[in-house]
C-alpha atoms as a PDB file:
ATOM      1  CA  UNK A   1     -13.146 -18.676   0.202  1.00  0.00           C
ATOM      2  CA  UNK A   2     -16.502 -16.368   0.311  1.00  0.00           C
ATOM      3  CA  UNK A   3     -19.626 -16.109   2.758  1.00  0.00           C
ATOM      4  CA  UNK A   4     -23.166 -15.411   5.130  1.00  0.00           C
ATOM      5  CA  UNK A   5     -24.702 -12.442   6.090  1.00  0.00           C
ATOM      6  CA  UNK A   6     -24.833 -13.398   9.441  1.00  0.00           C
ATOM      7  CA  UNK A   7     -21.199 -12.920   9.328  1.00  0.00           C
ATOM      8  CA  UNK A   8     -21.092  -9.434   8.394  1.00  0.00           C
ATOM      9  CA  UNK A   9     -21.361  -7.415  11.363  1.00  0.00           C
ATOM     10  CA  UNK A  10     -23.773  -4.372  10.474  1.00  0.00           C
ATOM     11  CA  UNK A  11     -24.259  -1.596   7.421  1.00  0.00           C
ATOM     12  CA  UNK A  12     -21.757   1.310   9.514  1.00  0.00           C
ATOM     13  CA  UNK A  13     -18.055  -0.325   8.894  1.00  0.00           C
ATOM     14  CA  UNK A  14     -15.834   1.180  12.163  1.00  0.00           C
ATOM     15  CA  UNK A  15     -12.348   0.745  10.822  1.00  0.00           C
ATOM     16  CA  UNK A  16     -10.054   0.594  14.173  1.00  0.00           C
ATOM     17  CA  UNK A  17      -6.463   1.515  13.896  1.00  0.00           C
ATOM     18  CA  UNK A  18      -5.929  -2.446  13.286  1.00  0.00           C
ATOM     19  CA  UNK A  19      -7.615  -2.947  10.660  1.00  0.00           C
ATOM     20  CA  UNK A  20      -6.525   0.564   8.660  1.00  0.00           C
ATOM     21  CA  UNK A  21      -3.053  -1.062   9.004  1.00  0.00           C
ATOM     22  CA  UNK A  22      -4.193  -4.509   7.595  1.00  0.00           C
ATOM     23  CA  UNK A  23      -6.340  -2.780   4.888  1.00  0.00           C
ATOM     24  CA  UNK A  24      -2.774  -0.849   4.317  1.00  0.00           C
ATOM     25  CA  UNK A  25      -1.041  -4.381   4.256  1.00  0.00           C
ATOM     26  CA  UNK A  26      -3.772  -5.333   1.552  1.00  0.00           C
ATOM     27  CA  UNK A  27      -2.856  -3.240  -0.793  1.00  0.00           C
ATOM     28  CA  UNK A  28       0.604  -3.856  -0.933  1.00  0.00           C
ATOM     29  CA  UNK A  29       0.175  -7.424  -1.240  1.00  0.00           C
ATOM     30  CA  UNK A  30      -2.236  -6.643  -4.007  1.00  0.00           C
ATOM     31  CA  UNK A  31      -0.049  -4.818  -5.754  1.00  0.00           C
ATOM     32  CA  UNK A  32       2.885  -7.567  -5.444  1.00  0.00           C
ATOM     33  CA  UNK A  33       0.553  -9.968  -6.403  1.00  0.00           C
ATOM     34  CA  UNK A  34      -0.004  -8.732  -9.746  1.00  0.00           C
ATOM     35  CA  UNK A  35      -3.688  -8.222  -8.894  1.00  0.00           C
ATOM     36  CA  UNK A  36      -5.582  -5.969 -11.776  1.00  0.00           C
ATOM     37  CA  UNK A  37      -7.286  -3.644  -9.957  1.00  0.00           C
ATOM     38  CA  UNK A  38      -9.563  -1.889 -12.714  1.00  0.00           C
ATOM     39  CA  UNK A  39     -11.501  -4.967 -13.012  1.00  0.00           C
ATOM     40  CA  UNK A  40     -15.477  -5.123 -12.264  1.00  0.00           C
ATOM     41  CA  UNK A  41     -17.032  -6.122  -9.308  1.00  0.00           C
ATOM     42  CA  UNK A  42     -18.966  -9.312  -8.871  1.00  0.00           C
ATOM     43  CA  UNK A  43     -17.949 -13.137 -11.043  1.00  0.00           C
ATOM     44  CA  UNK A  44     -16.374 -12.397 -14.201  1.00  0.00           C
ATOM     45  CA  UNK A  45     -18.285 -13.738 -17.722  1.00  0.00           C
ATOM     46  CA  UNK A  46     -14.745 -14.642 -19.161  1.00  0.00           C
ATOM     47  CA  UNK A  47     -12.530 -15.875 -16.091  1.00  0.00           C
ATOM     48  CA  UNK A  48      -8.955 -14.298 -16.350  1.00  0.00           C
ATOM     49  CA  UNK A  49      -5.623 -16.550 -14.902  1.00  0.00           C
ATOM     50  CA  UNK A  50      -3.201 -14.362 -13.148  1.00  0.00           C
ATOM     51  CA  UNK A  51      -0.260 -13.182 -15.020  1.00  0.00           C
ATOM     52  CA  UNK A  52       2.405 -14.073 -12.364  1.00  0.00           C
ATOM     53  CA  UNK A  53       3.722 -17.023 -13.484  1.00  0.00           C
ATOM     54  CA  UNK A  54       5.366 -18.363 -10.519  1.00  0.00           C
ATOM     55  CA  UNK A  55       2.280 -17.098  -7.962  1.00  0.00           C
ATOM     56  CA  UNK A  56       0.151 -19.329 -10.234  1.00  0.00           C
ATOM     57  CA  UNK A  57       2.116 -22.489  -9.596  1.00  0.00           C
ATOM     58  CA  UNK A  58       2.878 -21.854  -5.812  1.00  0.00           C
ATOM     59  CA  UNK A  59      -1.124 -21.717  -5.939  1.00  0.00           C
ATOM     60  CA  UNK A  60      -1.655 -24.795  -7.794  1.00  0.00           C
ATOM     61  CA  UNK A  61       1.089 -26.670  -5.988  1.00  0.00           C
ATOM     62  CA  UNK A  62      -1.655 -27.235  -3.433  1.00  0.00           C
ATOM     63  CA  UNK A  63      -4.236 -28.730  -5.911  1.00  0.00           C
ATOM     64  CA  UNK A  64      -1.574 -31.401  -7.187  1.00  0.00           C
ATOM     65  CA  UNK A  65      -0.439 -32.459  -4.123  1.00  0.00           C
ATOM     66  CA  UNK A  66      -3.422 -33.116  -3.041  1.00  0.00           C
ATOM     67  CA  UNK A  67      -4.782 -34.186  -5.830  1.00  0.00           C
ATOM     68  CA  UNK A  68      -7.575 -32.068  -6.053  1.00  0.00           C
ATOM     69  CA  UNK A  69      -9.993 -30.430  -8.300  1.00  0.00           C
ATOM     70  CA  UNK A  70      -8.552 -26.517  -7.790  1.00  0.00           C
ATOM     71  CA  UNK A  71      -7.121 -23.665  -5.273  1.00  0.00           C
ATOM     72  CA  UNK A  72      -7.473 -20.446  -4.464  1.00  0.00           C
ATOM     73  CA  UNK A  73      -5.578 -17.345  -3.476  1.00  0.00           C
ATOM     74  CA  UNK A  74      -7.461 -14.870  -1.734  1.00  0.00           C
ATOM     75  CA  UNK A  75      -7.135 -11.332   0.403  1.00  0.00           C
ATOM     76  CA  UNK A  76      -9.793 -10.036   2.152  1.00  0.00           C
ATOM     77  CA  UNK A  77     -10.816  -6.814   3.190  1.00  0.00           C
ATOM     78  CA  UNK A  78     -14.242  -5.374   5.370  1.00  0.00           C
ATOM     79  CA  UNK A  79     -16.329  -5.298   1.848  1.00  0.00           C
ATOM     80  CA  UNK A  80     -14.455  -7.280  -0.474  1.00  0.00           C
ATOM     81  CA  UNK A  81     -12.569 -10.716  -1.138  1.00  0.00           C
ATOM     82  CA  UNK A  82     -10.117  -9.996  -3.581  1.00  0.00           C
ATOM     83  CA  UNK A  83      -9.426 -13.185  -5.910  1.00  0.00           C
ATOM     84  CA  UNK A  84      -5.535 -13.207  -6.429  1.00  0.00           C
ATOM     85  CA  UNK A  85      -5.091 -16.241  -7.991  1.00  0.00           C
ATOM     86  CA  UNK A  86      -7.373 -19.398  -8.851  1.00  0.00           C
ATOM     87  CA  UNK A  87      -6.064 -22.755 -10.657  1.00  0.00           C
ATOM     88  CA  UNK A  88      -6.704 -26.234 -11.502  1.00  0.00           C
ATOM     89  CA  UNK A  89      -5.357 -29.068 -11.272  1.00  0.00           C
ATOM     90  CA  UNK A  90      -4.131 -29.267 -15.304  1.00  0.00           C
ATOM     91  CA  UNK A  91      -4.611 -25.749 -15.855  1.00  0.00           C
ATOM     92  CA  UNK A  92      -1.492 -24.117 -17.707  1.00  0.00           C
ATOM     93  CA  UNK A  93       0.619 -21.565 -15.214  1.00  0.00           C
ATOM     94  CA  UNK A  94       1.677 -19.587 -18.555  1.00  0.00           C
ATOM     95  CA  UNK A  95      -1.674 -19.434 -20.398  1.00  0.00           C
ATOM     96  CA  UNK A  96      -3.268 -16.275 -19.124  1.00  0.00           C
ATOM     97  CA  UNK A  97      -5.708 -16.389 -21.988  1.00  0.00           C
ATOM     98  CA  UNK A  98      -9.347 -16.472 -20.914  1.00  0.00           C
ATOM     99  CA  UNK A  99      -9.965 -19.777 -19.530  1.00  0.00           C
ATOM    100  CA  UNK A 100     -13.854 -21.434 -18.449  1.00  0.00           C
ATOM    101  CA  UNK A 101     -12.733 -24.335 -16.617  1.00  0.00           C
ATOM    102  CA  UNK A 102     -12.051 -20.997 -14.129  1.00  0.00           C
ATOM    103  CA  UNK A 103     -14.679 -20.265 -11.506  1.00  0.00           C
ATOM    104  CA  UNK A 104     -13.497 -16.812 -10.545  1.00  0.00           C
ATOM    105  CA  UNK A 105     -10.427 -16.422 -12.190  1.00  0.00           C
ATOM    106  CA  UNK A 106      -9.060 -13.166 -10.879  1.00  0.00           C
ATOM    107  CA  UNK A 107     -11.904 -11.115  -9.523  1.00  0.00           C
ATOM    108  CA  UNK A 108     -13.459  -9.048  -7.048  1.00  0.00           C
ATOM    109  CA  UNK A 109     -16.483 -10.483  -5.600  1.00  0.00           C
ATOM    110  CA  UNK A 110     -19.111  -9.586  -2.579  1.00  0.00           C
ATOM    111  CA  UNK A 111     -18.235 -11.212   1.231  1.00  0.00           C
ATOM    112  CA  UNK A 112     -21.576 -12.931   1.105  1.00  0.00           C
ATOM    113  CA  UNK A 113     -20.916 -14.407  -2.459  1.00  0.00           C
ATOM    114  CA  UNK A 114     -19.091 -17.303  -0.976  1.00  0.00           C
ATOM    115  CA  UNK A 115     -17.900 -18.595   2.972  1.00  0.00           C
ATOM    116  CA  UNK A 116     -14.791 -15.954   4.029  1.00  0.00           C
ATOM    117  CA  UNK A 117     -16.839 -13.958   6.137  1.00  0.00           C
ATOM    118  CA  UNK A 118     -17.149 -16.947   8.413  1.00  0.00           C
ATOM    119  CA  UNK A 119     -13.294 -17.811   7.842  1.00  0.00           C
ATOM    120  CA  UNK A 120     -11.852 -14.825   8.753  1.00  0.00           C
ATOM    121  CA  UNK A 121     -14.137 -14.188  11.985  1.00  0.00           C
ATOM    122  CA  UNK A 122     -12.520 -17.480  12.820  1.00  0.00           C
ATOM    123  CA  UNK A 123      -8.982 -17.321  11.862  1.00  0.00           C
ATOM    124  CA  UNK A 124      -9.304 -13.458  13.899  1.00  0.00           C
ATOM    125  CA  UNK A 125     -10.738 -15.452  16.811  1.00  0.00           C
ATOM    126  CA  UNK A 126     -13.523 -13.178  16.766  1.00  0.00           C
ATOM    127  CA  UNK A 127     -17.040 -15.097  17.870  1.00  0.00           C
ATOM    128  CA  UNK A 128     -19.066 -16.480  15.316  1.00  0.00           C
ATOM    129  CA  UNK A 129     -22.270 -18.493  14.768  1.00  0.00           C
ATOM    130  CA  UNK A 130     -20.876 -21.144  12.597  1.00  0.00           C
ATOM    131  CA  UNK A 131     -23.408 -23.563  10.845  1.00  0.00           C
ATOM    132  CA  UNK A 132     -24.005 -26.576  13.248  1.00  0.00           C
ATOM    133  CA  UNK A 133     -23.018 -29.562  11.310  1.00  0.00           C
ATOM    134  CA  UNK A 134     -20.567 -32.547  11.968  1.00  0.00           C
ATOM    135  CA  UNK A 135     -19.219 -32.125   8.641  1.00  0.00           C
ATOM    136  CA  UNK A 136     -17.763 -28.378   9.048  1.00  0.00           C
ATOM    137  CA  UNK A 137     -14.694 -27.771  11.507  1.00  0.00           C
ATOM    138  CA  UNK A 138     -12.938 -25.066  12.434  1.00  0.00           C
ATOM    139  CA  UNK A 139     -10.154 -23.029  14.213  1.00  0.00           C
ATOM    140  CA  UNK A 140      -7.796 -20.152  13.611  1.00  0.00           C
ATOM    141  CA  UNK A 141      -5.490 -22.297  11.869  1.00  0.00           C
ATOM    142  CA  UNK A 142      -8.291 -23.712   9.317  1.00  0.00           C
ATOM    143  CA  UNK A 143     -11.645 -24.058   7.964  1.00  0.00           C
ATOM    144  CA  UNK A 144     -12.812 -27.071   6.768  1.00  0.00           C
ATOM    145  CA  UNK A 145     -16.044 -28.404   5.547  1.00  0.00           C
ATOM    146  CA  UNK A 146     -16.006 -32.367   4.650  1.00  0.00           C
ATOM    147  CA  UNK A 147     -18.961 -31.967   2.186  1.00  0.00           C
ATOM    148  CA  UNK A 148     -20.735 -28.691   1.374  1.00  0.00           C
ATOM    149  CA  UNK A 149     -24.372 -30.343   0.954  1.00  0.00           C
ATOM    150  CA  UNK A 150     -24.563 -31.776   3.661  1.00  0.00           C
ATOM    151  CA  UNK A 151     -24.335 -28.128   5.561  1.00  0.00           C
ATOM    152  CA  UNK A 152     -27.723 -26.377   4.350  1.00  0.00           C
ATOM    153  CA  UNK A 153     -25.805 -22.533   4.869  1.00  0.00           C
ATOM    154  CA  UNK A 154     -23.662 -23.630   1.922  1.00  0.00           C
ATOM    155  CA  UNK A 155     -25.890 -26.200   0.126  1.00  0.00           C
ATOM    156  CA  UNK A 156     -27.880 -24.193  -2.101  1.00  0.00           C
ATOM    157  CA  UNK A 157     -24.467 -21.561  -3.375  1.00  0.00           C
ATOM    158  CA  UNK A 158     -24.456 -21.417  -7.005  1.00  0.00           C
ATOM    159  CA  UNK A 159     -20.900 -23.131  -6.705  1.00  0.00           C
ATOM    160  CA  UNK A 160     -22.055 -26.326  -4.846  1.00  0.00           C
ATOM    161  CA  UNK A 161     -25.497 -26.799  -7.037  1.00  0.00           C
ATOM    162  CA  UNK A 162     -23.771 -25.273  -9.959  1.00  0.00           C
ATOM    163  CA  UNK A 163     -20.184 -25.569 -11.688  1.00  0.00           C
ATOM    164  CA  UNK A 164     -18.045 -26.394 -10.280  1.00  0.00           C
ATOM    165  CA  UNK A 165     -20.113 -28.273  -7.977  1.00  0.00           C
ATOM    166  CA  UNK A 166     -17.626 -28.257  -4.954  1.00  0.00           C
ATOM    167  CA  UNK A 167     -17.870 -30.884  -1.986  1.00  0.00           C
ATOM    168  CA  UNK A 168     -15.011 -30.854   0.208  1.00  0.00           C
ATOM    169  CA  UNK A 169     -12.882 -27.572   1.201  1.00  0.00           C
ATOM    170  CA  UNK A 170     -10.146 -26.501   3.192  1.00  0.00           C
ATOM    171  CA  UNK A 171      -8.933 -22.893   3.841  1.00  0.00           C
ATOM    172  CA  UNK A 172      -5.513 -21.650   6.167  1.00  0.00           C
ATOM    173  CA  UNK A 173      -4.979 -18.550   6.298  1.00  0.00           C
ATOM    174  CA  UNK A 174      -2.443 -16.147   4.648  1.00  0.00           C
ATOM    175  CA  UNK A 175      -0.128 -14.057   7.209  1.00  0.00           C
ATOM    176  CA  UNK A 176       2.098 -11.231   6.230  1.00  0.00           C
ATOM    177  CA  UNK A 177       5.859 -10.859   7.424  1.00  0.00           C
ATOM    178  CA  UNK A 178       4.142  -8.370  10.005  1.00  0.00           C
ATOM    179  CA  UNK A 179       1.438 -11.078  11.583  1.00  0.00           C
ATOM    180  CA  UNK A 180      -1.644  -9.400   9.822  1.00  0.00           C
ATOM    181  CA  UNK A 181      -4.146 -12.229   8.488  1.00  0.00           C
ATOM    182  CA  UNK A 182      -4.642 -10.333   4.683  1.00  0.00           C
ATOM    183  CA  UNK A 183      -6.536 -13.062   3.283  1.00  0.00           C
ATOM    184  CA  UNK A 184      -6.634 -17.231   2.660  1.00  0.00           C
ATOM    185  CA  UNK A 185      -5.156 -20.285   0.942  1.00  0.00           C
ATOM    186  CA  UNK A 186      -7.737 -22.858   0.059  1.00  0.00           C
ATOM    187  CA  UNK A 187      -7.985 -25.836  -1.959  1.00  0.00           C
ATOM    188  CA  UNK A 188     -11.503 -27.838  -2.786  1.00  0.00           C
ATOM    189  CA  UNK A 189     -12.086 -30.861  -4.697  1.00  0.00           C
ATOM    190  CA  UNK A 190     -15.749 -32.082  -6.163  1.00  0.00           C
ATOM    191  CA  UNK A 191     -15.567 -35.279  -4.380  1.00  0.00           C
ATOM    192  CA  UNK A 192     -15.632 -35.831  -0.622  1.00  0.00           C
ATOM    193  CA  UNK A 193     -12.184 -35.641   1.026  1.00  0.00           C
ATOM    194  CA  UNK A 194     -10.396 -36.071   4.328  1.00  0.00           C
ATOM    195  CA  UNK A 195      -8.544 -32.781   3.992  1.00  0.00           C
ATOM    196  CA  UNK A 196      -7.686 -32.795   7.747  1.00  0.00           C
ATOM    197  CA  UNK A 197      -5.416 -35.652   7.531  1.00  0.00           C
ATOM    198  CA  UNK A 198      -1.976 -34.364   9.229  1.00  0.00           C
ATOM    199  CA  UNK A 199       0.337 -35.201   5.878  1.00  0.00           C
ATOM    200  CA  UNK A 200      -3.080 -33.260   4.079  1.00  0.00           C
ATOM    201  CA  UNK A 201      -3.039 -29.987   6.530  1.00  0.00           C
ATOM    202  CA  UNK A 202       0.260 -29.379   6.767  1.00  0.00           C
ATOM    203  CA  UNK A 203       0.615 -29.887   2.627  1.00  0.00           C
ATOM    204  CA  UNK A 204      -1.890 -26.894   2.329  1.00  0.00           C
ATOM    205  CA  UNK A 205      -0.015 -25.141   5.146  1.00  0.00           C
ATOM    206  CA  UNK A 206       3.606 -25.447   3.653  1.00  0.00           C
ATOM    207  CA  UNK A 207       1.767 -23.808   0.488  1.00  0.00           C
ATOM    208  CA  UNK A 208       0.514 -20.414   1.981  1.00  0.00           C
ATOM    209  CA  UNK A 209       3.443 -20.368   3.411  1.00  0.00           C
ATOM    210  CA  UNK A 210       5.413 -20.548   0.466  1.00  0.00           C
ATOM    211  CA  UNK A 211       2.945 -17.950  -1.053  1.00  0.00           C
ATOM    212  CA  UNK A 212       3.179 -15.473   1.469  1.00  0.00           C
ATOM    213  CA  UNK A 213       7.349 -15.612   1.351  1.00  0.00           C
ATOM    214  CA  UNK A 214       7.556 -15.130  -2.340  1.00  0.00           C
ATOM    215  CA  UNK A 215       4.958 -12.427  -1.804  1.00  0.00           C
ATOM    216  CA  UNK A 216       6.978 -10.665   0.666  1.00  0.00           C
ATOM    217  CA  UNK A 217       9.902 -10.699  -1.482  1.00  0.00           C
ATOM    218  CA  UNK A 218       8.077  -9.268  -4.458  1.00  0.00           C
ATOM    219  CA  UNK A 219       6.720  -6.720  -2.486  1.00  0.00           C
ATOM    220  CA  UNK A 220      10.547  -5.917  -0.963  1.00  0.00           C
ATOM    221  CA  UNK A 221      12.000  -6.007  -4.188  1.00  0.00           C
ATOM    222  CA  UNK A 222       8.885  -3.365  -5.411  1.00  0.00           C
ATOM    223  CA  UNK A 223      10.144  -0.902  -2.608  1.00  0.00           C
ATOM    224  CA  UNK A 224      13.882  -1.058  -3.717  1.00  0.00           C
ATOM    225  CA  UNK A 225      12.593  -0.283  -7.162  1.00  0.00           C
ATOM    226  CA  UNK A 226      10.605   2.998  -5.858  1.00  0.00           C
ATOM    227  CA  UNK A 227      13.843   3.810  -3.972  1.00  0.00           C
ATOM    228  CA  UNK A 228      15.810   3.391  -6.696  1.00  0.00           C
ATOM    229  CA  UNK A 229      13.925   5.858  -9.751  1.00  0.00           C
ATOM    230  CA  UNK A 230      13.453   8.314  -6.434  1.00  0.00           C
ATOM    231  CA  UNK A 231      17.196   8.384  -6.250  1.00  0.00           C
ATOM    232  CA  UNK A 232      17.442   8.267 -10.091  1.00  0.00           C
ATOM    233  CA  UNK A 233      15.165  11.325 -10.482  1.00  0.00           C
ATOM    234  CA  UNK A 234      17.480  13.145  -7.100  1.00  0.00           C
ATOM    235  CA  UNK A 235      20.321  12.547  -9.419  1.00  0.00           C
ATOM    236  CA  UNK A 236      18.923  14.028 -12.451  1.00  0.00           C
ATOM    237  CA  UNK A 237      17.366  16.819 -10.356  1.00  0.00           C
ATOM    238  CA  UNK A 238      21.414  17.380  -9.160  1.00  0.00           C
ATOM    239  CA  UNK A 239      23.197  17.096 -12.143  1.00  0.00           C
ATOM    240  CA  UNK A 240      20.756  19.444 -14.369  1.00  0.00           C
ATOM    241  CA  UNK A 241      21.260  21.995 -11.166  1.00  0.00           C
ATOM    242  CA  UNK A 242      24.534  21.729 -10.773  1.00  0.00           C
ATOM    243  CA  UNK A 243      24.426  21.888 -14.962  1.00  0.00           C
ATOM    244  CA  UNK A 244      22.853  25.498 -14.356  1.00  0.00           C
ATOM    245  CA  UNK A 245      25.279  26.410 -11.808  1.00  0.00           C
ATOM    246  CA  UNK A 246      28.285  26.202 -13.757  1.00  0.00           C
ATOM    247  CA  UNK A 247      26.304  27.602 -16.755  1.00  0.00           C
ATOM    248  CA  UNK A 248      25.682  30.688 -14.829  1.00  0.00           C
ATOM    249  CA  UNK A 249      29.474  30.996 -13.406  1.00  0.00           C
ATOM    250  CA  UNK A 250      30.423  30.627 -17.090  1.00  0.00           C
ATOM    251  CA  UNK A 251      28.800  33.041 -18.094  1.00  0.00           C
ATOM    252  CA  UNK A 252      29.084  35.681 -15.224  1.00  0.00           C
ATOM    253  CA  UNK A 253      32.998  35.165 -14.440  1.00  0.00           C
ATOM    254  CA  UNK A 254      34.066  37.031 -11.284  1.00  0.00           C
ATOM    255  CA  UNK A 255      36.735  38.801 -13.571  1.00  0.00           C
ATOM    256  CA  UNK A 256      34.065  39.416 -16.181  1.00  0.00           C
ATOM    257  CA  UNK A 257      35.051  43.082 -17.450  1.00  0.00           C
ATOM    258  CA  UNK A 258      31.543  44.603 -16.888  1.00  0.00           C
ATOM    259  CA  UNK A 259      31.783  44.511 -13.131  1.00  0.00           C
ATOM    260  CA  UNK A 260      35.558  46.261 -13.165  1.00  0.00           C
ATOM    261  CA  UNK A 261      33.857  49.154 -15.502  1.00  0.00           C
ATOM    262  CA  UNK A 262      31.191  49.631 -13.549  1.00  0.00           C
ATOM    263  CA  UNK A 263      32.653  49.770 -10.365  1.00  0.00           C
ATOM    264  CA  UNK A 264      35.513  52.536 -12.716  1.00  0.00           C
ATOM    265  CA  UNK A 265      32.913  54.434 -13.835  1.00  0.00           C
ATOM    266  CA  UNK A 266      32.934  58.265 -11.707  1.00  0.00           C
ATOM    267  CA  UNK A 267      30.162  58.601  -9.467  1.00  0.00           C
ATOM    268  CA  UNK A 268      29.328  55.175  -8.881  1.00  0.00           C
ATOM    269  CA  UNK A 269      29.798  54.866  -5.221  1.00  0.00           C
ATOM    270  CA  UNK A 270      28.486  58.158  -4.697  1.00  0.00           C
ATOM    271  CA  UNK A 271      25.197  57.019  -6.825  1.00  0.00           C
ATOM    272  CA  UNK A 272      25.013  54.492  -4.245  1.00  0.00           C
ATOM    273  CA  UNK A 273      25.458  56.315  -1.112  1.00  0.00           C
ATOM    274  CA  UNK A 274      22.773  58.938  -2.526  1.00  0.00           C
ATOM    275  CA  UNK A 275      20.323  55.909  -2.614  1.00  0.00           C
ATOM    276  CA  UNK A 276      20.653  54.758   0.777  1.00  0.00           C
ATOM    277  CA  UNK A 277      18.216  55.559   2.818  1.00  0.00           C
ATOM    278  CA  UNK A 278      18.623  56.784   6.167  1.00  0.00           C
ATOM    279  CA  UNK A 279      17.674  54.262   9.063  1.00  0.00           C
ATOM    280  CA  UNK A 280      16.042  55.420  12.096  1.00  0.00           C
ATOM    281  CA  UNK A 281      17.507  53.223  14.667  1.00  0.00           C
ATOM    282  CA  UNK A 282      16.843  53.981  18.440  1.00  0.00           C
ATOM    283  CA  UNK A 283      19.566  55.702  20.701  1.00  0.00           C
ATOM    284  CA  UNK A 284      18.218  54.115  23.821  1.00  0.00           C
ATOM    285  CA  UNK A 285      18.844  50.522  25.219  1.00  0.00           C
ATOM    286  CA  UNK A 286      16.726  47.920  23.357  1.00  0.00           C
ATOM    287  CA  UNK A 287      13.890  46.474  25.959  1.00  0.00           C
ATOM    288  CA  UNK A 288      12.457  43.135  24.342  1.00  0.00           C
ATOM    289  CA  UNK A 289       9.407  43.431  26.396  1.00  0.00           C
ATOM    290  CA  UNK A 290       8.592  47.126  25.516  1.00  0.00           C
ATOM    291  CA  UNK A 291       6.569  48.003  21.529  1.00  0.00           C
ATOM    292  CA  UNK A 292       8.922  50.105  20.020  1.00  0.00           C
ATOM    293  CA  UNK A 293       5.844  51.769  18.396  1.00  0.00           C
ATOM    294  CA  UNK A 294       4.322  52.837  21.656  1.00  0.00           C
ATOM    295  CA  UNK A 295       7.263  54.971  22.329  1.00  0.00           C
ATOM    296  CA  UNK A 296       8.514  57.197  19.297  1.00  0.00           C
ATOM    297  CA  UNK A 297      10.091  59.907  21.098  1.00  0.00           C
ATOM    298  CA  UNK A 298      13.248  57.978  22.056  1.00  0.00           C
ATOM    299  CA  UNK A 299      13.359  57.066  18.285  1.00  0.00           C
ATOM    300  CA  UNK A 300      16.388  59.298  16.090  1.00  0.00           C
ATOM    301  CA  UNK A 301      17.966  59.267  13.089  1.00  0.00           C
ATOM    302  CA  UNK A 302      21.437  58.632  11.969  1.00  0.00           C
ATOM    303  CA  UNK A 303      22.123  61.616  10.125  1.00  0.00           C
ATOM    304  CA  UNK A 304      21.380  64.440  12.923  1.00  0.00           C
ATOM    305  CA  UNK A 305      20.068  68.139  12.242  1.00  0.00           C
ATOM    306  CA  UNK A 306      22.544  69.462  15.284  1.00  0.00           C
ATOM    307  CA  UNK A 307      25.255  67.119  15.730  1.00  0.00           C
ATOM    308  CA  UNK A 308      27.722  67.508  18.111  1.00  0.00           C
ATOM    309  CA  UNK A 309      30.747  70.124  17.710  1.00  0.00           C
ATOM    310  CA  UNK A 310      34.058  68.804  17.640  1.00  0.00           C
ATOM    311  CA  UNK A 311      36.811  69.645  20.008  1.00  0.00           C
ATOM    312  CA  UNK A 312      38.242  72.511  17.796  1.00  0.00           C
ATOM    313  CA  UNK A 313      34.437  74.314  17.573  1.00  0.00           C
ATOM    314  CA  UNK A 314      34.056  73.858  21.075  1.00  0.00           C
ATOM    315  CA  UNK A 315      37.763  76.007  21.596  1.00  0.00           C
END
């Protein structure tokens, strides 16, 4: 769920092209997850459920199967664990009141605030000095740590000593349809458990995996909603065109009078021809690779000062 400083590999954050797509995947699950993102950074006074109903019982589903004390929904960034989703074990999935049995709530928090630093590292395969104890395990397909004070990294957190005073903790991580790890699934309990039992594992397993397919298809049906009001606003944009066009033919009819009396009127194509200007063209074969403007001799006008006589003037 959160993390050391160890972990956190230097001040100057390199972003490679993999993780600018991930941070891009991120986002979107954010958004699909209902996650408010105008919220302050750090642990929340007044703990906040998420609003998505049926995200909050796919996340407790975990919690009472297991029959643990809570579970958490996470996505995690370079700076940031992003706290989708937390609830306990007889917390209401409908109540999104302010509720202090909450930890975290929905919240933005710090990397070092809690272990994920450590997690993710792991679950990337990425080398990391993990805690040496016999009661932490790990992998890239979980995290688990049998009893939290009995590891002296984690001991002393505000969330071991402290409310909600957690002892054993599992975490799996959360894939998107794409393969990107975005974040984590993780349940914890304030008594000592054997989360690694098989029937235990692949309980917490089935459940990000049931959160990351109803994810996906919120997140599908999001982008047929943004096609839809762009093709909504293409139609409007037609019809009140198309609205203009006929407008204008309406009101401009090709057998509109006006255009017959001008074109009646005497003088009016001799008006025009005065207007015209005459266009000096040249009177030599057009070279593409030659300036015309380096070369104005061979330039001539139309309308010529001596043109030439006709057969009769020559007789």
């Amino acid at each position: 769920m959160v993390a050391g400083s160890q972990a956190c590999a230097g001040s100057a954050h390199v972003v490679d092209v993999h993780e600018r797509a991930r941070a891009y995947e991120i986002a979107a699950y954010l958004s699909a997850a209902s996650f408010p993102f105008d919220i302050a950074d750090g642990p929340p006074a007044d703990p906040v459920p998420n609003t998505d109903v049926a995200l909050n019982a796919l996340v407790q589903h975990g919690a009472h199967a297991l029959d643990c004390d809570r579970a958490f929904l996470s996505f995690i960034d370079d700076r940031s664990q992003f706290i989708c989703a937390e609830m306990t074990r007889h917390q209401s999935i409908v109540d999104t009141s302010p509720n202090h049995s909450l930890l975290l709530g929905t919240a933005r928090i710090a990397l070092e605030w809690g272990v994920c630093p450590y997690t993710m590292s792991v679950f990337h395969g990425k080398k990391v000095t993990l805690p040496e104890s016999p009661y932490l395990v790990a992998n890239e397909s979980y995290f688990f740590i049998k009893d939290f004070r009995k590891v002296p990294t984690f001991a002393v957190r505000p969330f071991v000593v402290g409310y909600p005073h957690m002892v054993s903790y599992i975490e799996v991580p959360l894939r998107s349809l794409s393969g990107y790890i975005l974040g984590s699934y993780c349940v914890v309990d304030d008594k000592e458990r054997d989360l690694l039992h098989p029937d235990a594992l692949r309980t917490i397993q089935d459940a990000a995996t049931a959160i990351s397919q109803y994810l996906d298809l919120k997140r599908t049906e999001r982008g047929h909603m943004r096609s839809e009001r762009v093709m909504d606003g293409l139609c409007q944009f037609i019809g009140s065109h198309k609205s203009r066009l006929l407008d204008s033919a309406q009101t401009t009819s090709p057998f509109a009078l006006e255009i017959f009396e001008d074109a009646s009127r005497p003088g009016h194509e001799s008006r025009s021809i005065e207007n015209m200007e005459l266009v000096r063209v040249p009177d030599y074969p057009l070279d593409l690779n030659v300036d015309p403007e380096v070369m104005p001799k061979y330039v001539s006008t139309v309308a010529y000062d001596n043109p030439e006589p006709t057969i009769s003037e020559r007789n």
